[in-house]
C-alpha atoms as a PDB file:
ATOM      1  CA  UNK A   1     169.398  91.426  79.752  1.00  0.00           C
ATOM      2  CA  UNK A   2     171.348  91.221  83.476  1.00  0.00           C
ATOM      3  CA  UNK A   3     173.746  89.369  83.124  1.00  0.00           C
ATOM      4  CA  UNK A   4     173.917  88.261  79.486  1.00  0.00           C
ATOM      5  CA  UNK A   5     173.686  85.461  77.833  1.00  0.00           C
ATOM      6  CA  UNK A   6     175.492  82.160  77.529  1.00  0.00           C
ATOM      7  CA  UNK A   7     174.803  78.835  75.344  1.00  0.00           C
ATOM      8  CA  UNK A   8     176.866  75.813  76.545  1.00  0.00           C
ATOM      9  CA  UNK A   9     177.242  72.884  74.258  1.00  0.00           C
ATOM     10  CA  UNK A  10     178.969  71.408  71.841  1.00  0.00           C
ATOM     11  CA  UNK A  11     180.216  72.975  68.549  1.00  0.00           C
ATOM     12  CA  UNK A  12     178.909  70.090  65.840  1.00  0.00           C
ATOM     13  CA  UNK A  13     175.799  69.345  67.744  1.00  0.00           C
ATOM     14  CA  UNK A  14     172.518  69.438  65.641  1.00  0.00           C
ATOM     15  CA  UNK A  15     170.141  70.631  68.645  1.00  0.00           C
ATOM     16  CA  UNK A  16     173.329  73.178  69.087  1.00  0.00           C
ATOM     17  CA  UNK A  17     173.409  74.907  65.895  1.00  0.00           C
ATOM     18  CA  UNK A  18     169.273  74.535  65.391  1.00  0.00           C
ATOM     19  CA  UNK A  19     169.461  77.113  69.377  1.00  0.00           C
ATOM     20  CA  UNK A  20     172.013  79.334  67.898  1.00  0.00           C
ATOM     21  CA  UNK A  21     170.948  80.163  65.009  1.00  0.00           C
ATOM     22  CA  UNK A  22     167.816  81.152  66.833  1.00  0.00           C
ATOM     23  CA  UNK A  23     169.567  83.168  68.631  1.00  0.00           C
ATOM     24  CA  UNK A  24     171.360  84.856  66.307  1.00  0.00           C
ATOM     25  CA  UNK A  25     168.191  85.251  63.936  1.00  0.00           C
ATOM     26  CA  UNK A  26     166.892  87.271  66.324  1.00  0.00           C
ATOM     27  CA  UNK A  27     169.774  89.434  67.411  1.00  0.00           C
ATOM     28  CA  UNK A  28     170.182  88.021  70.539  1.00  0.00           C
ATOM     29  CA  UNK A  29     174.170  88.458  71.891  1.00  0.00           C
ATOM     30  CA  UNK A  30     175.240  85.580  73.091  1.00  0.00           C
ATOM     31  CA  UNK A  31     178.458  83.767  74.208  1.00  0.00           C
ATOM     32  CA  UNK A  32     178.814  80.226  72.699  1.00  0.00           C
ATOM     33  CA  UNK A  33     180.977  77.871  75.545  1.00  0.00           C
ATOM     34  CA  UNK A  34     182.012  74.418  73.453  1.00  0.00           C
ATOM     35  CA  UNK A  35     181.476  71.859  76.433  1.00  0.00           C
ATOM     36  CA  UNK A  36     185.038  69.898  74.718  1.00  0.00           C
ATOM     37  CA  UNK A  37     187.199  72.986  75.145  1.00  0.00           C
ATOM     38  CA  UNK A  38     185.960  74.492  78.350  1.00  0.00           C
ATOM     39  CA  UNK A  39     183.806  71.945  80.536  1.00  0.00           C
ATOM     40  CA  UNK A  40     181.643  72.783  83.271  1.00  0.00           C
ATOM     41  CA  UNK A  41     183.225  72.767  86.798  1.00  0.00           C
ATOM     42  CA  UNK A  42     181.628  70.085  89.382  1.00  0.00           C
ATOM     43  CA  UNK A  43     180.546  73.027  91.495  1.00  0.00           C
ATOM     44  CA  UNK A  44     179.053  74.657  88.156  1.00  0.00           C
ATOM     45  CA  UNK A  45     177.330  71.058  87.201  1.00  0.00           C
ATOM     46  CA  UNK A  46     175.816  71.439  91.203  1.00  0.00           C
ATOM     47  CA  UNK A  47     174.293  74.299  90.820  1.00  0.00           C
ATOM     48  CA  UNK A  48     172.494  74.011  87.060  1.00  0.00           C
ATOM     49  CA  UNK A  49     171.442  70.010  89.211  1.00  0.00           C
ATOM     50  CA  UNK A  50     169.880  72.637  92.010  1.00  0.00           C
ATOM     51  CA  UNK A  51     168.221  74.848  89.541  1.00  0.00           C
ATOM     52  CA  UNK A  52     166.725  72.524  87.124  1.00  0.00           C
ATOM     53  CA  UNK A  53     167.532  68.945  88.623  1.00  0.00           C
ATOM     54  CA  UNK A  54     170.230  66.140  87.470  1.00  0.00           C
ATOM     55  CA  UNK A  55     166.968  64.142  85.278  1.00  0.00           C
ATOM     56  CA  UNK A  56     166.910  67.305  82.951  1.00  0.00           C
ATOM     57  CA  UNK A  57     170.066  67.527  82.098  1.00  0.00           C
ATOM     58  CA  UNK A  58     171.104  64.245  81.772  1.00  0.00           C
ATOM     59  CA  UNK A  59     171.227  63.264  77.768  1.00  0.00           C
ATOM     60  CA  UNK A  60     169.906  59.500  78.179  1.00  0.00           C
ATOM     61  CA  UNK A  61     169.092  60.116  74.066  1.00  0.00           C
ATOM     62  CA  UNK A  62     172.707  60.439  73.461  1.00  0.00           C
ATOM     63  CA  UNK A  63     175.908  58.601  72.326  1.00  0.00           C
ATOM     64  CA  UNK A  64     177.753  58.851  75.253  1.00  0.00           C
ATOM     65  CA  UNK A  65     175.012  57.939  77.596  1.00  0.00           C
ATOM     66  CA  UNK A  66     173.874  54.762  75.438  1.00  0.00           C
ATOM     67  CA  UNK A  67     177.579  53.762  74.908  1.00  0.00           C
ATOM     68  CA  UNK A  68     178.081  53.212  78.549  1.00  0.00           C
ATOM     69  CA  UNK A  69     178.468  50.286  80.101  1.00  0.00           C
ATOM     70  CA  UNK A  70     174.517  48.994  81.516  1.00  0.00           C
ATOM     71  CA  UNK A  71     176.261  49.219  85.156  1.00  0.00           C
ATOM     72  CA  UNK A  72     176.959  53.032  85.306  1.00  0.00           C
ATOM     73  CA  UNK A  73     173.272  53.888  83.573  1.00  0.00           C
ATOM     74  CA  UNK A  74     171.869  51.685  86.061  1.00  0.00           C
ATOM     75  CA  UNK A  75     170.065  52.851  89.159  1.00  0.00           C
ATOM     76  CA  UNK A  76     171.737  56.926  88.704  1.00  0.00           C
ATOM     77  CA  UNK A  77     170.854  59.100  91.081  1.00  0.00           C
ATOM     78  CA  UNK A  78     172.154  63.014  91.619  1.00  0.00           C
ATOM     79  CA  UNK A  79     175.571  61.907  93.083  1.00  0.00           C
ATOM     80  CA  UNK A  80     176.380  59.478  90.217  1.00  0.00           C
ATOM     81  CA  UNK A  81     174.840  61.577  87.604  1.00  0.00           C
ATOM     82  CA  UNK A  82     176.687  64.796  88.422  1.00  0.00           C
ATOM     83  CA  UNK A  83     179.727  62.717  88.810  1.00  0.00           C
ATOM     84  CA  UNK A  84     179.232  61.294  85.305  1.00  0.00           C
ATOM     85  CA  UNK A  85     178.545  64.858  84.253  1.00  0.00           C
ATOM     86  CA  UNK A  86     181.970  65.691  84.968  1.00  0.00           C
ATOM     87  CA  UNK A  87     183.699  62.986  84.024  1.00  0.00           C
ATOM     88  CA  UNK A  88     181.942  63.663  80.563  1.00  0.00           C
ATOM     89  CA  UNK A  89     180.355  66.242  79.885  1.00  0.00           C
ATOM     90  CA  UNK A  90     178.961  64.899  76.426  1.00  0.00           C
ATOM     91  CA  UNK A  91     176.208  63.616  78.492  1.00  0.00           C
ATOM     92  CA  UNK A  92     174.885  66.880  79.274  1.00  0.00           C
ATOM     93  CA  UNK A  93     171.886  67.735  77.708  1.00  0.00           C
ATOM     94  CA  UNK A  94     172.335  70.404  74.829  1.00  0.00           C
ATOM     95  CA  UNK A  95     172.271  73.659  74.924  1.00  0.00           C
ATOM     96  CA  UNK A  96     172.256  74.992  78.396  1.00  0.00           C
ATOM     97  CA  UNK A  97     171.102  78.188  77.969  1.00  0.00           C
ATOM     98  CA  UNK A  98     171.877  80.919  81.171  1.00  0.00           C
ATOM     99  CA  UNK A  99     170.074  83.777  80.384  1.00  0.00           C
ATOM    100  CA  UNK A 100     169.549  86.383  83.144  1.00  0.00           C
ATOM    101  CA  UNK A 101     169.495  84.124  85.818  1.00  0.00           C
ATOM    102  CA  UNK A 102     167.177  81.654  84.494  1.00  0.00           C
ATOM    103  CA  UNK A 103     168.450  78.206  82.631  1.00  0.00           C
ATOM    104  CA  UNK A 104     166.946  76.272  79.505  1.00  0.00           C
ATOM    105  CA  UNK A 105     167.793  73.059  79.195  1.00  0.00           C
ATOM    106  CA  UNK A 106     167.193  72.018  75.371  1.00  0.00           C
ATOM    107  CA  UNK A 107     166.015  73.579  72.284  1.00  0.00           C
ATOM    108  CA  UNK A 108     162.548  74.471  71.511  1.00  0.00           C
ATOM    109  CA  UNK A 109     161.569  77.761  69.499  1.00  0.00           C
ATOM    110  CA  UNK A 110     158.626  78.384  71.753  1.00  0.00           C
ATOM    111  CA  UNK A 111     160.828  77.678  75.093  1.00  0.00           C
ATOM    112  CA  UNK A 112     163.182  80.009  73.686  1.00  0.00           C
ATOM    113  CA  UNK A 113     160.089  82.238  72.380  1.00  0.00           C
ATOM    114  CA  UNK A 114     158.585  82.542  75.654  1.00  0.00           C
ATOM    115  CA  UNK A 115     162.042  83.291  77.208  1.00  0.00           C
ATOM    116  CA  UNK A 116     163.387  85.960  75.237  1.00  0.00           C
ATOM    117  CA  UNK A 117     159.965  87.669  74.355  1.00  0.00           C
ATOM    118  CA  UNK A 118     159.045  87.676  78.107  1.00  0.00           C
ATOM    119  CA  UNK A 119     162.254  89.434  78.682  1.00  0.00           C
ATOM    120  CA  UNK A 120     162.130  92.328  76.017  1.00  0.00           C
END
């Protein structure tokens, strides 16, 4: 696959471990990027926003994103949300998955199905 392929998360993450052992199952190389020890750029965060939009892959489901205070979840919109995204990247949706130019944002077997089996 052009390109290769890259999961970007973090390492104790449920949803995380659920993608890559999916991956690895089915002998899919893969470079794991732990979101703590190497976080996405702004300009990185930008373009995943223009491919898939901020609403996808902001986490609203998770512990960072409910522990903030009601004024910064209130009324987000790209700016503030790809903002946040840097500032903490826990509230990015996990995994983001690059594979061969296209990006997954979550974990579902039959997303990941359709992905990889449209691409062998």
């Amino acid at each position: 696959m052009a390109g290769g392929v890259t999961i970007h998360g973090i390492r104790n993450c449920d949803t995380m471990k659920k993608a890559r052992a999916w991956l690895e199952a089915r002998g899919v190389a893969h470079r794991f990027r732990d979101y703590k020890a190497d976080p996405p750029a702004r300009a990185e965060i930008e373009g995943w926003v223009r491919q898939v939009g901020w609403e996808s892959l902001v986490n609203r489901a998770g512990t960072t994103f409910r522990k903030l205070p009601e004024a910064e979840r209130a009324g987000l919109d790209e700016a503030r949300a790809i903002a946040l995204m840097v500032a903490q990247p826990s509230v990015i949706k996990r995994p983001v998955l690059e594979a061969g130019g296209a990006l997954l944002v979550g974990f579902s077997p039959e997303g990941y199905a359709r992905r990889f089996d449209a691409a062998a």
